[in-house]
Protein backbone atom coordinates (compact mmCIF):
# COMPACT_ATOMS: atom_id res chain seq x y z
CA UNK A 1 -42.84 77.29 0.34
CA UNK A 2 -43.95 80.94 -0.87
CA UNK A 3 -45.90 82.79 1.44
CA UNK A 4 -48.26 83.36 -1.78
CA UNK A 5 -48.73 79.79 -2.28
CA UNK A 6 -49.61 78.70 1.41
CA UNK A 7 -52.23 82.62 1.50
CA UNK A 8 -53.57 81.12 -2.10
CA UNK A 9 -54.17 77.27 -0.21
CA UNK A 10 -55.55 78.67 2.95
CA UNK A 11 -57.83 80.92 0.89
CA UNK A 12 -58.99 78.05 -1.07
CA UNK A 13 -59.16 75.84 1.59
CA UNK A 14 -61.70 78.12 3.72
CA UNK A 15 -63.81 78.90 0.60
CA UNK A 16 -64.00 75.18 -0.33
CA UNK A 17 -65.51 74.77 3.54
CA UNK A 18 -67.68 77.38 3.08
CA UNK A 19 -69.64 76.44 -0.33
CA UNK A 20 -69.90 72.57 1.07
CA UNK A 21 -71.40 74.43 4.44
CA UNK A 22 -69.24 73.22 6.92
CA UNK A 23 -68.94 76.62 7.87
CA UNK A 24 -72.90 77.46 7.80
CA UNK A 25 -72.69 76.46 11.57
CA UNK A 26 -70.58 78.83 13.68
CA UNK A 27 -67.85 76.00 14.87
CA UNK A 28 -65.28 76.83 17.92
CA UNK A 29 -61.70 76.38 18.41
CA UNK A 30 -61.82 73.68 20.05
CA UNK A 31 -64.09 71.90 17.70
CA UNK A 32 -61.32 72.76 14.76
CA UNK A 33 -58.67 70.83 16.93
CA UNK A 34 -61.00 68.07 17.58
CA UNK A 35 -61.04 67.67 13.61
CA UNK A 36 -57.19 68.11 13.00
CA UNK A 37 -56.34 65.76 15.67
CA UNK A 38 -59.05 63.06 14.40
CA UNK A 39 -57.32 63.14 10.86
CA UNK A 40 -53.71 62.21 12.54
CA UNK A 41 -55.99 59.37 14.57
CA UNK A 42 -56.65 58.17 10.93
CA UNK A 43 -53.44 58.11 9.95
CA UNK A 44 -52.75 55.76 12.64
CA UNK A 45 -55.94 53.72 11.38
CA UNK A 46 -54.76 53.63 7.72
CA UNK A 47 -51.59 52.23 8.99
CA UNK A 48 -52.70 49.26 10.77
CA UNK A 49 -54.45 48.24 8.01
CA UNK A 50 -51.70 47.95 6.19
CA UNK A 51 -51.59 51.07 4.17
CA UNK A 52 -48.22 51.65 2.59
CA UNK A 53 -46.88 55.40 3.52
CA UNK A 54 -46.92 56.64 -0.20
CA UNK A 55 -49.56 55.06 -1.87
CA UNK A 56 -53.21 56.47 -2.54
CA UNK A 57 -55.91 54.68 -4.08
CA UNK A 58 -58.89 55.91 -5.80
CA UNK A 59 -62.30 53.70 -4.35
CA UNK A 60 -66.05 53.47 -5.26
CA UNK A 61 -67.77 56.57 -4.72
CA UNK A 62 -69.77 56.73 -1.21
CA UNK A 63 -71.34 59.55 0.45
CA UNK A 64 -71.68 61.73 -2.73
CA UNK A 65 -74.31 59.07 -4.62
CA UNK A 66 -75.84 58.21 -1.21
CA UNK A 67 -76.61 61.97 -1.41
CA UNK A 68 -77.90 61.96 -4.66
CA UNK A 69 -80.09 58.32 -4.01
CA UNK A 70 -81.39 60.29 -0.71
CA UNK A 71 -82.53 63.37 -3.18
CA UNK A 72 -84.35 61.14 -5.08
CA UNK A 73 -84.74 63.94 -8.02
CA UNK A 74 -83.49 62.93 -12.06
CA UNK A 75 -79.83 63.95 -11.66
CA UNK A 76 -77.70 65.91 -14.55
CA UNK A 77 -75.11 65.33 -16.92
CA UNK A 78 -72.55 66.83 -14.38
CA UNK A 79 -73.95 65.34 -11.43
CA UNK A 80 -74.14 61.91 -12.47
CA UNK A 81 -70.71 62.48 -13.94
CA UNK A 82 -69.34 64.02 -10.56
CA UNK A 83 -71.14 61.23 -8.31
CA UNK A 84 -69.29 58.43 -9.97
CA UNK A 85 -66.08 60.35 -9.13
CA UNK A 86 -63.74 57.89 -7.68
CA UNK A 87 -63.15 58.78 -4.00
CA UNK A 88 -58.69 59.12 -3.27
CA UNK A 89 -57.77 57.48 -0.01
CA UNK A 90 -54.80 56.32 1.75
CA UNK A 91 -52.24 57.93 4.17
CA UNK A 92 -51.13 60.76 1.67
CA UNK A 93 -54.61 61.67 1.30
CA UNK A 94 -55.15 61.92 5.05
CA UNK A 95 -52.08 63.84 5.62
CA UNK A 96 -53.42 65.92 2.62
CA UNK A 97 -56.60 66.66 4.75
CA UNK A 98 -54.63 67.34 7.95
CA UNK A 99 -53.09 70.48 5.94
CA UNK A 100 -56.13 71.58 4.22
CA UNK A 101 -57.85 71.68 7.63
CA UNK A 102 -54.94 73.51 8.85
CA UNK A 103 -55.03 76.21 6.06
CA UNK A 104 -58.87 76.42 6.16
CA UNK A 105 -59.02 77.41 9.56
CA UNK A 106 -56.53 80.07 8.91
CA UNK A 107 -58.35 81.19 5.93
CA UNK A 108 -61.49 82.36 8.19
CA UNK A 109 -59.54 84.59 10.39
CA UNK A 110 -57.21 87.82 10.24
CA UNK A 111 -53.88 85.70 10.25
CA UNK A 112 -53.04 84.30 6.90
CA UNK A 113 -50.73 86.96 6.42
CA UNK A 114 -49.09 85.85 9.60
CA UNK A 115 -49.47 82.71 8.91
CA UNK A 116 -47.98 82.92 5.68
CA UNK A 117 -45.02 84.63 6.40
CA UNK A 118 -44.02 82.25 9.21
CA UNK A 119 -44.28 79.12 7.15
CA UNK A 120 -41.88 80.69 5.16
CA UNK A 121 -39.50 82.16 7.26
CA UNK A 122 -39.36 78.93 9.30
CA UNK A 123 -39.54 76.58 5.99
CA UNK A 124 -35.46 75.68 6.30
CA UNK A 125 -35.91 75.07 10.04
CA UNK A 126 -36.98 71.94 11.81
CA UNK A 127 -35.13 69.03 13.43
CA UNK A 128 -33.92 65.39 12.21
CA UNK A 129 -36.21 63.99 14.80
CA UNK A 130 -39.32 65.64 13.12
CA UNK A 131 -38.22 64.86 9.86
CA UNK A 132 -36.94 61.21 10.32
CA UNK A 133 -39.08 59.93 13.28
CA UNK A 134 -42.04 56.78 12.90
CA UNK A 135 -45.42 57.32 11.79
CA UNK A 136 -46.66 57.04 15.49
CA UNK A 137 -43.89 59.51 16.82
CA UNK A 138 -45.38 62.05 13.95
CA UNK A 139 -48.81 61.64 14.82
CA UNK A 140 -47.31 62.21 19.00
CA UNK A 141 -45.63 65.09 18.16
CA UNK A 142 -48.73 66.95 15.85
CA UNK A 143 -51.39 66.19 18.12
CA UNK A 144 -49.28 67.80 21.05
CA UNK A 145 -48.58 70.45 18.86
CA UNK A 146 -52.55 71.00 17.77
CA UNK A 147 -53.83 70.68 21.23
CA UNK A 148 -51.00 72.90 22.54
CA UNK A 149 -52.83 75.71 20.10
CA UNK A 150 -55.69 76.58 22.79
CA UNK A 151 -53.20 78.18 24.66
CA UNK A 152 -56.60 80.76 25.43
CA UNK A 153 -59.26 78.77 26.43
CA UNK A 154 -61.87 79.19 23.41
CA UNK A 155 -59.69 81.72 22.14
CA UNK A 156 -58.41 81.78 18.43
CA UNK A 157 -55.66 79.44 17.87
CA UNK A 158 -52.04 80.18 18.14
CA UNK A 159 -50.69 81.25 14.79
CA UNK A 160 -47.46 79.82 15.11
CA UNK A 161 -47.97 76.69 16.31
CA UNK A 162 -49.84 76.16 13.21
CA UNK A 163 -47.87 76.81 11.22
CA UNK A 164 -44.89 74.64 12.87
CA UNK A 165 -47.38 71.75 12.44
CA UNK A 166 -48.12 72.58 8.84
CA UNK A 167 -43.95 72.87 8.12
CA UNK A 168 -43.35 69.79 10.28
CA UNK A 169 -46.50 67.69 8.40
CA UNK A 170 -44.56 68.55 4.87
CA UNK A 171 -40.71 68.13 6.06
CA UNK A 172 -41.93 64.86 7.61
CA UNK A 173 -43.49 63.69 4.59
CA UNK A 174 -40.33 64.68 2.44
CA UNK A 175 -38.37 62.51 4.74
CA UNK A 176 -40.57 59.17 3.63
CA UNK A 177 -40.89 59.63 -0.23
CA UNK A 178 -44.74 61.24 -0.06
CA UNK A 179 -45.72 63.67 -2.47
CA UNK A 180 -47.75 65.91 -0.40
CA UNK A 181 -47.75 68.47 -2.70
CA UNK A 182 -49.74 66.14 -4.98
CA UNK A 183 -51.77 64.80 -2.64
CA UNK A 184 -53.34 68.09 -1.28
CA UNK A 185 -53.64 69.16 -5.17
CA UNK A 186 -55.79 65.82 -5.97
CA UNK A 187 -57.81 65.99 -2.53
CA UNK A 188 -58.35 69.53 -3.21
CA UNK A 189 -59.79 68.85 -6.45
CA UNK A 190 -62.40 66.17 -5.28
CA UNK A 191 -62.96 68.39 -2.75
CA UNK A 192 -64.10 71.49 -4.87
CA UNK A 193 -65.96 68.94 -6.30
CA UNK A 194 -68.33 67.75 -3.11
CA UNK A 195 -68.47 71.40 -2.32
CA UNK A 196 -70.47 72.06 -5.63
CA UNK A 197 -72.61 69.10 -5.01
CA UNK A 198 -73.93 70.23 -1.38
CA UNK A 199 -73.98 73.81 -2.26
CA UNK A 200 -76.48 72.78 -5.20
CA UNK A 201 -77.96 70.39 -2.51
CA UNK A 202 -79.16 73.32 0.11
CA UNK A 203 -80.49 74.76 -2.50
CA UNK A 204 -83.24 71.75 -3.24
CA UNK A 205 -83.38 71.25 0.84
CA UNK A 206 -84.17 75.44 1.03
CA UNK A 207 -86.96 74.17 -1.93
CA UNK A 208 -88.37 71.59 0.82
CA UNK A 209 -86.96 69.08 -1.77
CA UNK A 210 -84.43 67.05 0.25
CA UNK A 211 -85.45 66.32 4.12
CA UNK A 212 -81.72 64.63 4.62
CA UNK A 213 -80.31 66.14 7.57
CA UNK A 214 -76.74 66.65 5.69
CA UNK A 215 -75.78 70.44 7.10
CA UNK A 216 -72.29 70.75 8.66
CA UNK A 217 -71.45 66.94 7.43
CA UNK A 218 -68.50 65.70 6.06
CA UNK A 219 -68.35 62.54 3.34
């Protein structure tokens, strides 16, 4: 991967973060982890109920129209049309959101350059185990990895080990026939998409329109 491409998705990434308002509440290292490591718990989740490794599906919408029926205000063309957007789920979309979280963190800080430049220079590198090993192994390994980041108690997270887990999350996925690429491109999209629905919704809640709690949250 081109250290263009991963600056361009951690770029993105953050920016997508900060127009839903995830970022409109200062949130600490450790609370990042916390968020990385509960997306590799759901991979664990989506495989015990039966998930298959490559598949994603696309469900009913949820949050976003329980977000519009909470506003309780005539909706647009464009909303209603982005509120029956179909929601993608499975274990490729999960592993999708473990990178995006990844490369938004990075985004916010000083290190994408750094960051960059080692996902590239280390691209080639990794082991057999990382690339071959079981679902539950992967999730082992990246959470011990992730956690192993607050090497500085509520100090900025450790650059490198970032990016090993970003590397190892793609190479591992390469190894079991999941287009990650694809996956991060489609939750990316819907993403971009619930970002421009809260970002239009603090506006009404700044109006005293909406009185639904929904700063910081996550559909």
């Amino acid at each position: 991967m081109k250290r263009q491409d991963v600056a361009a998705l951690c770029a993105s990434s953050w920016l997508t973060s900060k127009e839903e308002g995830w970022l409109d509440i200062p949130r600490s290292p450790e609370e990042h982890v916390g968020w990385m490591v509960s997306k590799l718990s759901e991979l664990l989740k989506e495989d015990r109920e039966g998930k298959p490794l490559t598949q994603i599906s696309l469900d009913p919408p949820d949050g976003i129209s329980a977000l519009f029926d909470a506003l309780g205000k005539p909706r647009s063309v464009k909303q209603m049309e982005a509120a029956s957007l179909p929601v993608p789920r499975g274990i490729p979309i999960v592993l999708a959101d473990f990178t995006l979280l990844i490369a938004g963190y990075v985004g916010g800080t000083k290190e994408v350059q750094r960051f960059s430049e080692h996902v590239e220079m280390c691209w080639s590198l990794g082991t057999k185990e990382e690339q071959s090993c079981s679902l539950f192994r992967f999730v082992y390994l990246q959470t011990k990895q992730i956690c192993d980041c607050l090497y500085i108690w509520s100090g900025p997270l450790e650059v490198e080990r970032l990016a090993r887990s970003f590397i190892a999350t793609y190479k591992w996925c390469e190894g079991r026939g999941i287009d990650l690429p694809q996956a991060v491109k489609q939750k990316e999209g819907y993403n971009r998409v619930r970002a421009s629905l809260l970002k239009g919704d603090r506006a009404r809640r700044q109006e005293g329109v909406c009185e639904l709690p929904l700063k910081g949250k996550r559909f």
